[in-house]
PDB file of N, CA and C in Angstrom:
ATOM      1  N   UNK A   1       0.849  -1.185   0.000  1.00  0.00           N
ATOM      2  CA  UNK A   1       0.000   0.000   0.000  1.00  0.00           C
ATOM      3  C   UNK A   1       0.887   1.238   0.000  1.00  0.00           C
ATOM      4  N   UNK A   2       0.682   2.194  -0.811  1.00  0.00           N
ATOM      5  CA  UNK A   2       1.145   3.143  -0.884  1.00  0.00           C
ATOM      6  C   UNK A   2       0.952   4.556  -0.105  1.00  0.00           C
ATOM      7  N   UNK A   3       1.318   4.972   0.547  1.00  0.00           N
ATOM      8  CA  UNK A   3       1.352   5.981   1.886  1.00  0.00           C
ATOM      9  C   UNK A   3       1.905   7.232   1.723  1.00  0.00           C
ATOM     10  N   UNK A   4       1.060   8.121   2.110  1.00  0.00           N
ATOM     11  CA  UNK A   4       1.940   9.878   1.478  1.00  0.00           C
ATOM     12  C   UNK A   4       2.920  10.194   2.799  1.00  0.00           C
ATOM     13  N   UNK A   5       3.055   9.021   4.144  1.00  0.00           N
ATOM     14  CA  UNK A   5       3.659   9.737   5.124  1.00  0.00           C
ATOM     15  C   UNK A   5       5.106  10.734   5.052  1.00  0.00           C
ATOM     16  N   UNK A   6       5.833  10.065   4.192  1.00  0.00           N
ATOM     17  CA  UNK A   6       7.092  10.525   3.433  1.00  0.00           C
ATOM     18  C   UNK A   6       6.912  12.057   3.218  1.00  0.00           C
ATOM     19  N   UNK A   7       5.928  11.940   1.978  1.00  0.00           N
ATOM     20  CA  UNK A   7       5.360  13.161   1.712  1.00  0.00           C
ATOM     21  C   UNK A   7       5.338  14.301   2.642  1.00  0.00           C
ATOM     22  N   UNK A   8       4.178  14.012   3.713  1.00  0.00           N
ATOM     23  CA  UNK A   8       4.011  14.818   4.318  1.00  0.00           C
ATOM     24  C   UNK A   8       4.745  15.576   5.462  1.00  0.00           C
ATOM     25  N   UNK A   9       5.358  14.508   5.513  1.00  0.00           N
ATOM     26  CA  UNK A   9       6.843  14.953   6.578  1.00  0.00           C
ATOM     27  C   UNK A   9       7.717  15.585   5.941  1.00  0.00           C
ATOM     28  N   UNK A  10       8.054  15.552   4.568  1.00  0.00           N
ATOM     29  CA  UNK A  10       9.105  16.111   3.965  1.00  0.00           C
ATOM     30  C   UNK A  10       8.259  17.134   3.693  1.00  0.00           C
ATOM     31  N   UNK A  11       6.564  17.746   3.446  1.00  0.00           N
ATOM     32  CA  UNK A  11       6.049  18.944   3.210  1.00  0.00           C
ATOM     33  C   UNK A  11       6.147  19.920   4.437  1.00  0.00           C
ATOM     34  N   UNK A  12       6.174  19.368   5.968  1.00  0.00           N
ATOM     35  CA  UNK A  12       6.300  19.841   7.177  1.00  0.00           C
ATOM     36  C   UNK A  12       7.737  19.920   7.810  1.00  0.00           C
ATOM     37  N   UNK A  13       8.858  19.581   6.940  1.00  0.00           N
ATOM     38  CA  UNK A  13      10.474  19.896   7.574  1.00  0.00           C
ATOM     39  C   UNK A  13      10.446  19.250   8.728  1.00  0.00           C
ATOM     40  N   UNK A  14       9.830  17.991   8.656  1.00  0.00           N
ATOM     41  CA  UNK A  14      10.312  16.945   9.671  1.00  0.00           C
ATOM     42  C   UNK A  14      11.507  15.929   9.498  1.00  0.00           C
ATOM     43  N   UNK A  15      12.130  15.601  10.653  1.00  0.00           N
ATOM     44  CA  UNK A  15      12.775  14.361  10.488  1.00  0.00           C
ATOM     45  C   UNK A  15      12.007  12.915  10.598  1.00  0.00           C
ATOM     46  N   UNK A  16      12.554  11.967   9.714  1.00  0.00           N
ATOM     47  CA  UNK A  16      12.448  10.317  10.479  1.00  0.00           C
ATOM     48  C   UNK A  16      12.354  10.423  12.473  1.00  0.00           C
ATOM     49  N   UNK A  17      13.150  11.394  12.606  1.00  0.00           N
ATOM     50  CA  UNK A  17      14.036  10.773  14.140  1.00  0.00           C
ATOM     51  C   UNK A  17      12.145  11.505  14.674  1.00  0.00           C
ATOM     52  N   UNK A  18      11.938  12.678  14.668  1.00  0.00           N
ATOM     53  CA  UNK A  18      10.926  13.614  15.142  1.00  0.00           C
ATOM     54  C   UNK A  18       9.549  12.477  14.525  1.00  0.00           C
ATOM     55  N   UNK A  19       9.065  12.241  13.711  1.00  0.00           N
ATOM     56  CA  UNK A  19       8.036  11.167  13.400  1.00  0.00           C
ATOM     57  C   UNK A  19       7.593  10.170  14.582  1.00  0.00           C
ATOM     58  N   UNK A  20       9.415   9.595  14.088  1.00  0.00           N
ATOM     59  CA  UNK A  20       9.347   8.498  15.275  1.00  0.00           C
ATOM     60  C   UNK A  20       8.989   8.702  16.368  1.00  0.00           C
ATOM     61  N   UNK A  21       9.614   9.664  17.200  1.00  0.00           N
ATOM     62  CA  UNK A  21       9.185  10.319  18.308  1.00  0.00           C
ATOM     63  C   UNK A  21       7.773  10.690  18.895  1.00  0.00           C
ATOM     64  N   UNK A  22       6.887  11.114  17.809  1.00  0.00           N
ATOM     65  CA  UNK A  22       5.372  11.088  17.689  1.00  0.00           C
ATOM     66  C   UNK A  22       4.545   9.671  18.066  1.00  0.00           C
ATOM     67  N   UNK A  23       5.301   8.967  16.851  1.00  0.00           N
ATOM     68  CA  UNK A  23       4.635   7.672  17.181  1.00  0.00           C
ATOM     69  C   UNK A  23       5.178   6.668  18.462  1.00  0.00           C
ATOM     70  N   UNK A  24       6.128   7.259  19.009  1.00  0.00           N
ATOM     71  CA  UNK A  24       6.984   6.542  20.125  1.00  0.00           C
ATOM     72  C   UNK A  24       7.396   4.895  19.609  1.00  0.00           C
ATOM     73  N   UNK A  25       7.857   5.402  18.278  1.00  0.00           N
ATOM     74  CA  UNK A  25       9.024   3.650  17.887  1.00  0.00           C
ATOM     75  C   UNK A  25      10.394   4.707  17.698  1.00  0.00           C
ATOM     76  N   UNK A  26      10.936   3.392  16.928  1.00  0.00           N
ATOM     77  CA  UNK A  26      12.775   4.207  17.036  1.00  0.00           C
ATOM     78  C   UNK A  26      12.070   4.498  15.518  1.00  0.00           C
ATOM     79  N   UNK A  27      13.752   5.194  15.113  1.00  0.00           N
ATOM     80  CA  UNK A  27      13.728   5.829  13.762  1.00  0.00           C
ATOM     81  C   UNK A  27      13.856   5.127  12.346  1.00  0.00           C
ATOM     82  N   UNK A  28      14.315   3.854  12.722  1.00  0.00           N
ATOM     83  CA  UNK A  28      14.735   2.615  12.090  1.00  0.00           C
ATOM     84  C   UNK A  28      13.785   2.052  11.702  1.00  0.00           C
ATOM     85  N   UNK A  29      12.571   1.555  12.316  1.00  0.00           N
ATOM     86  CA  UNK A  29      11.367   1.220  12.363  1.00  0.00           C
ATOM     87  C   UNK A  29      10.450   2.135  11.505  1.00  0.00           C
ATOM     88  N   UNK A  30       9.967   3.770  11.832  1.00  0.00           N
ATOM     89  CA  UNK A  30       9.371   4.440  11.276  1.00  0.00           C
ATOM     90  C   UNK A  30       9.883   4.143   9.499  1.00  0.00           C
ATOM     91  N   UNK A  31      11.295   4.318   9.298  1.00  0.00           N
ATOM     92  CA  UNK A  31      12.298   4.283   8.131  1.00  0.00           C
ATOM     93  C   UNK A  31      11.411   3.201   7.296  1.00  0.00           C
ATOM     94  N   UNK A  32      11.399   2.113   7.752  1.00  0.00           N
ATOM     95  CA  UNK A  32      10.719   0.908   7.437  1.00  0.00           C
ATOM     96  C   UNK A  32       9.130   1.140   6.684  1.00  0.00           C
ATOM     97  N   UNK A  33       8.608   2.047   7.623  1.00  0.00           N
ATOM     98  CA  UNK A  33       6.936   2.362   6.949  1.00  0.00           C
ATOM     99  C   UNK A  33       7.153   3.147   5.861  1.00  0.00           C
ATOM    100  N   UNK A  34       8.129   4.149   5.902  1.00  0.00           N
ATOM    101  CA  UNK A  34       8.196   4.756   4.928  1.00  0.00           C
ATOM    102  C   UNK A  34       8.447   4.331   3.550  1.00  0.00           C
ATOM    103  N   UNK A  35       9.051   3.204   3.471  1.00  0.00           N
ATOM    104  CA  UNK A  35       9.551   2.414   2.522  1.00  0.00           C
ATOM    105  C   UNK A  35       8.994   1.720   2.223  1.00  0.00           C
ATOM    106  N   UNK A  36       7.831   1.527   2.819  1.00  0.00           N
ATOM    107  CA  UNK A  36       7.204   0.021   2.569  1.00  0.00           C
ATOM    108  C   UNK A  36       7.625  -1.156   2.973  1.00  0.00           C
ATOM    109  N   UNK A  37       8.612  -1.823   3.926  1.00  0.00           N
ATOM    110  CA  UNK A  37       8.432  -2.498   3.995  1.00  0.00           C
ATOM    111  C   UNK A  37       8.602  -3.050   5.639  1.00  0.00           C
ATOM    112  N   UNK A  38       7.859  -2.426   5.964  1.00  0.00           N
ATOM    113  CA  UNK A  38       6.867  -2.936   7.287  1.00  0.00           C
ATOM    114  C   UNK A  38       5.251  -1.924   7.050  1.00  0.00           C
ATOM    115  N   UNK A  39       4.218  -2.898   7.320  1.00  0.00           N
ATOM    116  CA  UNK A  39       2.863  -1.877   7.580  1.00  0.00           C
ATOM    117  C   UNK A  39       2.819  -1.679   8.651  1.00  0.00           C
ATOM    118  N   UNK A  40       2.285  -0.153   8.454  1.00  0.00           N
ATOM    119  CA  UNK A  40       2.009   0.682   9.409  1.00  0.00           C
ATOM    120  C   UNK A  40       0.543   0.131  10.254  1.00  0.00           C
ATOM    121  N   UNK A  41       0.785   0.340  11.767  1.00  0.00           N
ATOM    122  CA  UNK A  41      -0.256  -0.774  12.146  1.00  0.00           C
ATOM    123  C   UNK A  41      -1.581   0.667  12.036  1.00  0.00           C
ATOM    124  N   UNK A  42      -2.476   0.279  11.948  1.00  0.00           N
ATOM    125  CA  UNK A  42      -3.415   1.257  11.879  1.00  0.00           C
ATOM    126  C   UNK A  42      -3.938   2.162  13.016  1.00  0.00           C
ATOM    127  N   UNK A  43      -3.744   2.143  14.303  1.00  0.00           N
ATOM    128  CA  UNK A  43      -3.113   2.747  15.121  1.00  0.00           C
ATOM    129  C   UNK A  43      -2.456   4.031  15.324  1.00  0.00           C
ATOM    130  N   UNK A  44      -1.415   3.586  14.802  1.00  0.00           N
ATOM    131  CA  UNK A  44       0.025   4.726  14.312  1.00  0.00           C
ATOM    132  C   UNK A  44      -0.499   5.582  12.961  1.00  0.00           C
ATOM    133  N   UNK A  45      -1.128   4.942  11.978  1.00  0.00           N
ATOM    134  CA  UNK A  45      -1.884   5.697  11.147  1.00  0.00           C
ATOM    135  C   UNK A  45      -3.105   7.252  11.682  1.00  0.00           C
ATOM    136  N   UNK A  46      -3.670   6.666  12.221  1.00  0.00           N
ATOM    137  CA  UNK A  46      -4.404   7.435  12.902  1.00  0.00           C
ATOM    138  C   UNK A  46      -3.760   8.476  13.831  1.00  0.00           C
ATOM    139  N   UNK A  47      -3.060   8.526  14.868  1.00  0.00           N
ATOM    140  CA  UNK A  47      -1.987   9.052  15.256  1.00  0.00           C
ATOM    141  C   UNK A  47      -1.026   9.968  14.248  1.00  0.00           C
ATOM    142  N   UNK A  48      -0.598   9.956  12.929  1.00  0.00           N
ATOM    143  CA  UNK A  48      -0.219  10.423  11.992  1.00  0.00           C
ATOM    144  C   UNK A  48      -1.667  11.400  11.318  1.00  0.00           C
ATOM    145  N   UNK A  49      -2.681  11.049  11.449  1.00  0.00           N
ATOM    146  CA  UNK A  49      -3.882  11.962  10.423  1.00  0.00           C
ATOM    147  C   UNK A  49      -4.294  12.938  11.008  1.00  0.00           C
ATOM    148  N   UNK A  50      -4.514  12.679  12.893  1.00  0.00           N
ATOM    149  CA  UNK A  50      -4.737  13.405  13.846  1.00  0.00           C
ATOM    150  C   UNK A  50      -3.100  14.651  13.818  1.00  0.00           C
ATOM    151  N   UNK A  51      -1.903  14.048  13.714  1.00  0.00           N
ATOM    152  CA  UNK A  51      -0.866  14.444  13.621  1.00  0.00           C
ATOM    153  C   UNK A  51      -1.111  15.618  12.837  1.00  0.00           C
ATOM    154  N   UNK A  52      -1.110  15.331  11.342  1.00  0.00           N
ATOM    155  CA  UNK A  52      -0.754  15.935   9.974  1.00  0.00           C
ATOM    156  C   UNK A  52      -2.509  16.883   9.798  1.00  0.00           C
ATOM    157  N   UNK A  53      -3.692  16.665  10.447  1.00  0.00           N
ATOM    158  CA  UNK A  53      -4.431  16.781  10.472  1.00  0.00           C
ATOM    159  C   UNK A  53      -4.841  16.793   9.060  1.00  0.00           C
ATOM    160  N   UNK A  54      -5.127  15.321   8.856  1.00  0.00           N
ATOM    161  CA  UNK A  54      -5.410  15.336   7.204  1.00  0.00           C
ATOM    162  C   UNK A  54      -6.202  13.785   7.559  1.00  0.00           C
ATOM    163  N   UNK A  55      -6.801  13.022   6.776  1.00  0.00           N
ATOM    164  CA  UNK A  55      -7.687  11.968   6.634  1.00  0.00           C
ATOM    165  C   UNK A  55      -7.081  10.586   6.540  1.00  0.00           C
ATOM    166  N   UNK A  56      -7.364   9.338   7.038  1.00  0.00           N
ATOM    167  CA  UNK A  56      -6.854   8.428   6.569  1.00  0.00           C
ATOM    168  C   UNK A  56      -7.086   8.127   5.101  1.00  0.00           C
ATOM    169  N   UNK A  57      -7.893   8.496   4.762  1.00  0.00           N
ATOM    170  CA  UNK A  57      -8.215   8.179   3.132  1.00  0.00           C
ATOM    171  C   UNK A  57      -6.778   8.822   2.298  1.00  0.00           C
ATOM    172  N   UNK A  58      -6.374  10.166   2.712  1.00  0.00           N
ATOM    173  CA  UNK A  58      -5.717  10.881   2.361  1.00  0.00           C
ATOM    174  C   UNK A  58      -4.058  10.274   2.576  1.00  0.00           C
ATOM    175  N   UNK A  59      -4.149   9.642   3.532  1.00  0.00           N
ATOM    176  CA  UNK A  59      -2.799   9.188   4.138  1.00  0.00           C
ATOM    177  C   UNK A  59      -2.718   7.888   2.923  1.00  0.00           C
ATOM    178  N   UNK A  60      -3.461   7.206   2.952  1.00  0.00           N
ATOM    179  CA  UNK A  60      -3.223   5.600   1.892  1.00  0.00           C
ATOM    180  C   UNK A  60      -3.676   6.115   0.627  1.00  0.00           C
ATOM    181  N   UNK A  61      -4.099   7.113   0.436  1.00  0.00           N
ATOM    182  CA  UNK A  61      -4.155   7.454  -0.802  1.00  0.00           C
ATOM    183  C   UNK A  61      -5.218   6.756  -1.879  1.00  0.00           C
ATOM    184  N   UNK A  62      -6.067   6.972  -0.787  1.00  0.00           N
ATOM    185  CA  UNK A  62      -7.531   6.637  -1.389  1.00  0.00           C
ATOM    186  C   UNK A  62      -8.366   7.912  -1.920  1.00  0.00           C
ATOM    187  N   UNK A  63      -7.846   9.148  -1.560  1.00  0.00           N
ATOM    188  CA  UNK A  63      -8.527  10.662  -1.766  1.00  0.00           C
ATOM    189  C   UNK A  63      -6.925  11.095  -2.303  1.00  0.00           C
ATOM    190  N   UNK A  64      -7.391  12.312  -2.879  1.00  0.00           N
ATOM    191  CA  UNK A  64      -6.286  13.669  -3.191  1.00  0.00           C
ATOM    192  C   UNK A  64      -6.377  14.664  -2.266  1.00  0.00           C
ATOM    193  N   UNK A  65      -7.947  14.343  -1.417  1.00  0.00           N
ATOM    194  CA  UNK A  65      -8.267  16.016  -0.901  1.00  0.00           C
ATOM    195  C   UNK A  65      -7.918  16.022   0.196  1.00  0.00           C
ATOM    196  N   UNK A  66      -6.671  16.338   0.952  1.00  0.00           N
ATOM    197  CA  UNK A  66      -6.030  16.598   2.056  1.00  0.00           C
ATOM    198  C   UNK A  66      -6.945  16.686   3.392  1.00  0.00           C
ATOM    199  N   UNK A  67      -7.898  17.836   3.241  1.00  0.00           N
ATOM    200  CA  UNK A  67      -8.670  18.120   3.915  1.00  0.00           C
ATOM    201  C   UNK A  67      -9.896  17.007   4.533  1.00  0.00           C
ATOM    202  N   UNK A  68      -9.880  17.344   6.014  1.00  0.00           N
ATOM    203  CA  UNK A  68     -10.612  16.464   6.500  1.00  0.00           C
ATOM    204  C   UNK A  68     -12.398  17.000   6.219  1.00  0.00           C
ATOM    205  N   UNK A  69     -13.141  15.696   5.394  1.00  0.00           N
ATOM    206  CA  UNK A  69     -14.716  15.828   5.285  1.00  0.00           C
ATOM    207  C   UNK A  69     -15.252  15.397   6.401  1.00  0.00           C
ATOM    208  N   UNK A  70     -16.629  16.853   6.800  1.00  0.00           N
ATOM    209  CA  UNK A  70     -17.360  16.799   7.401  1.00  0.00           C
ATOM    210  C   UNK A  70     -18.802  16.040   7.575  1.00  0.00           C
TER     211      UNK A  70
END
Protein backbone atom coordinates (compact mmCIF):
# COMPACT_ATOMS: atom_id res chain seq x y z
CA UNK A 1 0.00 0.00 0.00
CA UNK A 2 1.14 3.14 -0.88
CA UNK A 3 1.35 5.98 1.89
CA UNK A 4 1.94 9.88 1.48
CA UNK A 5 3.66 9.74 5.12
CA UNK A 6 7.09 10.52 3.43
CA UNK A 7 5.36 13.16 1.71
CA UNK A 8 4.01 14.82 4.32
CA UNK A 9 6.84 14.95 6.58
CA UNK A 10 9.10 16.11 3.96
CA UNK A 11 6.05 18.94 3.21
CA UNK A 12 6.30 19.84 7.18
CA UNK A 13 10.47 19.90 7.57
CA UNK A 14 10.31 16.95 9.67
CA UNK A 15 12.78 14.36 10.49
CA UNK A 16 12.45 10.32 10.48
CA UNK A 17 14.04 10.77 14.14
CA UNK A 18 10.93 13.61 15.14
CA UNK A 19 8.04 11.17 13.40
CA UNK A 20 9.35 8.50 15.27
CA UNK A 21 9.18 10.32 18.31
CA UNK A 22 5.37 11.09 17.69
CA UNK A 23 4.64 7.67 17.18
CA UNK A 24 6.98 6.54 20.12
CA UNK A 25 9.02 3.65 17.89
CA UNK A 26 12.78 4.21 17.04
CA UNK A 27 13.73 5.83 13.76
CA UNK A 28 14.74 2.62 12.09
CA UNK A 29 11.37 1.22 12.36
CA UNK A 30 9.37 4.44 11.28
CA UNK A 31 12.30 4.28 8.13
CA UNK A 32 10.72 0.91 7.44
CA UNK A 33 6.94 2.36 6.95
CA UNK A 34 8.20 4.76 4.93
CA UNK A 35 9.55 2.41 2.52
CA UNK A 36 7.20 0.02 2.57
CA UNK A 37 8.43 -2.50 3.99
CA UNK A 38 6.87 -2.94 7.29
CA UNK A 39 2.86 -1.88 7.58
CA UNK A 40 2.01 0.68 9.41
CA UNK A 41 -0.26 -0.77 12.15
CA UNK A 42 -3.41 1.26 11.88
CA UNK A 43 -3.11 2.75 15.12
CA UNK A 44 0.03 4.73 14.31
CA UNK A 45 -1.88 5.70 11.15
CA UNK A 46 -4.40 7.44 12.90
CA UNK A 47 -1.99 9.05 15.26
CA UNK A 48 -0.22 10.42 11.99
CA UNK A 49 -3.88 11.96 10.42
CA UNK A 50 -4.74 13.41 13.85
CA UNK A 51 -0.87 14.44 13.62
CA UNK A 52 -0.75 15.93 9.97
CA UNK A 53 -4.43 16.78 10.47
CA UNK A 54 -5.41 15.34 7.20
CA UNK A 55 -7.69 11.97 6.63
CA UNK A 56 -6.85 8.43 6.57
CA UNK A 57 -8.22 8.18 3.13
CA UNK A 58 -5.72 10.88 2.36
CA UNK A 59 -2.80 9.19 4.14
CA UNK A 60 -3.22 5.60 1.89
CA UNK A 61 -4.15 7.45 -0.80
CA UNK A 62 -7.53 6.64 -1.39
CA UNK A 63 -8.53 10.66 -1.77
CA UNK A 64 -6.29 13.67 -3.19
CA UNK A 65 -8.27 16.02 -0.90
CA UNK A 66 -6.03 16.60 2.06
CA UNK A 67 -8.67 18.12 3.91
CA UNK A 68 -10.61 16.46 6.50
CA UNK A 69 -14.72 15.83 5.28
CA UNK A 70 -17.36 16.80 7.40
Amino acid sequence: MKLRIKDLREDHDLTQKQIANVLMCDQSLYSKYERGEREIPLSLLIVLADFYKTSLDYLTCRTNNPKILK
